[in-house]
Structures are given as structure tokens and as C-alpha cells.
C-alpha atoms as a PDB file:
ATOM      1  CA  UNK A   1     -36.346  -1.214  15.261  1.00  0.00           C
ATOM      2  CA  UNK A   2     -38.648   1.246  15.454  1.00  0.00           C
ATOM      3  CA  UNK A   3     -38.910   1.621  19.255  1.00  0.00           C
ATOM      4  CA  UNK A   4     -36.988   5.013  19.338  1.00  0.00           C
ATOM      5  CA  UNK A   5     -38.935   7.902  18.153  1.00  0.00           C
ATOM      6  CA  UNK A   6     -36.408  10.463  16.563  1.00  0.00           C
ATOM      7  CA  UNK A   7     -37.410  14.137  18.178  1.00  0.00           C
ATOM      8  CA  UNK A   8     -35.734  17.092  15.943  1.00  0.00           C
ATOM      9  CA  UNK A   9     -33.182  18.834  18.548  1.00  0.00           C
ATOM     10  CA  UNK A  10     -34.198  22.312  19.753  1.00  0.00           C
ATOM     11  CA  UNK A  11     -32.676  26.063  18.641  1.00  0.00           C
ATOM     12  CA  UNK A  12     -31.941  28.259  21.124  1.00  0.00           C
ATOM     13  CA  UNK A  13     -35.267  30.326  21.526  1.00  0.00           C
ATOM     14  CA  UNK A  14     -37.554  26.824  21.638  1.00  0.00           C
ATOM     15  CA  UNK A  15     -35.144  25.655  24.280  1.00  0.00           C
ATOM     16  CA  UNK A  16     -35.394  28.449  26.800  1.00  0.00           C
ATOM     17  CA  UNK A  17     -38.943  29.196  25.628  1.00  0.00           C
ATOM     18  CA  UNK A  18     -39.833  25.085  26.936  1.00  0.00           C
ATOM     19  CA  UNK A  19     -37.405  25.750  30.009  1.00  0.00           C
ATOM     20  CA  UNK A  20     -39.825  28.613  31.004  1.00  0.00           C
ATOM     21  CA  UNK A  21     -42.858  27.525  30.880  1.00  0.00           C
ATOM     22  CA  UNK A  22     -41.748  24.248  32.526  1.00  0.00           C
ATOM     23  CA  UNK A  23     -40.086  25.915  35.431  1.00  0.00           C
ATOM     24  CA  UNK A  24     -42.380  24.439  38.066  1.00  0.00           C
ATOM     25  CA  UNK A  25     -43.575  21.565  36.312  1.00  0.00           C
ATOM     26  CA  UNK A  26     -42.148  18.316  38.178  1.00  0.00           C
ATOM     27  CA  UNK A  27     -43.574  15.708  35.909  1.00  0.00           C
ATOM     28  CA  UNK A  28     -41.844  14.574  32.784  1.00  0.00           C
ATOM     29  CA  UNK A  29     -38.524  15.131  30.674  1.00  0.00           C
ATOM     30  CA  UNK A  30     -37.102  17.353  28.854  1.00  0.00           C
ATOM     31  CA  UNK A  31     -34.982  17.258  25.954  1.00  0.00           C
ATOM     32  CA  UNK A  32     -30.956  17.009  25.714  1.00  0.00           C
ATOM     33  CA  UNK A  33     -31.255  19.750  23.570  1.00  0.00           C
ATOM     34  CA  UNK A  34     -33.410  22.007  25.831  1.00  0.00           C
ATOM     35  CA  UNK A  35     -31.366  21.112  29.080  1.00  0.00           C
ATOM     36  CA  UNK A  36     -27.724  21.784  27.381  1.00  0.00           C
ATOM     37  CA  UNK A  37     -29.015  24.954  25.833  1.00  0.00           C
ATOM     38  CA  UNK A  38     -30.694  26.091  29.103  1.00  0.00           C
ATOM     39  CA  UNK A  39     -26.916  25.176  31.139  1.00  0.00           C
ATOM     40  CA  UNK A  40     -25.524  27.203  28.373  1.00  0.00           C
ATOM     41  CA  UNK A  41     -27.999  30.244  29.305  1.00  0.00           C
ATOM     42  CA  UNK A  42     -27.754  29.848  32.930  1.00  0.00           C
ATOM     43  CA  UNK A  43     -23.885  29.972  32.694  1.00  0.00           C
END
């Protein structure tokens, strides 16, 4: 069962640093980590 790749979850600082520089970047997904942490920041 090694389908799933395990990615570490993000701190604070990586998350919003990613956010940023992915702000008009359409293509892709980003991490549960680095969209709850970037909700968190927003609100």
C-alpha cells in the first residue's frame, strides 16, 4: 500500500510563506496544512 506518499504537515511560517508565493498560481494543490493555517491567518 504504498500509493499514498506521506507529506510532513506545515508550521505556521512555511504555510503562509507557500500561500504567498502561490497567490496567483492556478495550477496545482496545496496542502491541508497550508490552507487551514492560511484560513487561520486570514481570519
Amino acid at each position: 500500500m504504498e500509493r499514498f506518499k506521506v507529506i510532513p504537515s506545515l508550521t505556521f511560517v512555511e504555510a503562509l510563506k507557500l500561500a504567498l508565493n502561490k497567490t496567483l498560481l492556478f495550477k496545482g494543490r496545496s496542502r491541508r496544512s497550508e490552507y487551514w493555517w492560511t484560513m487561520l491567518a486570514v481570519f
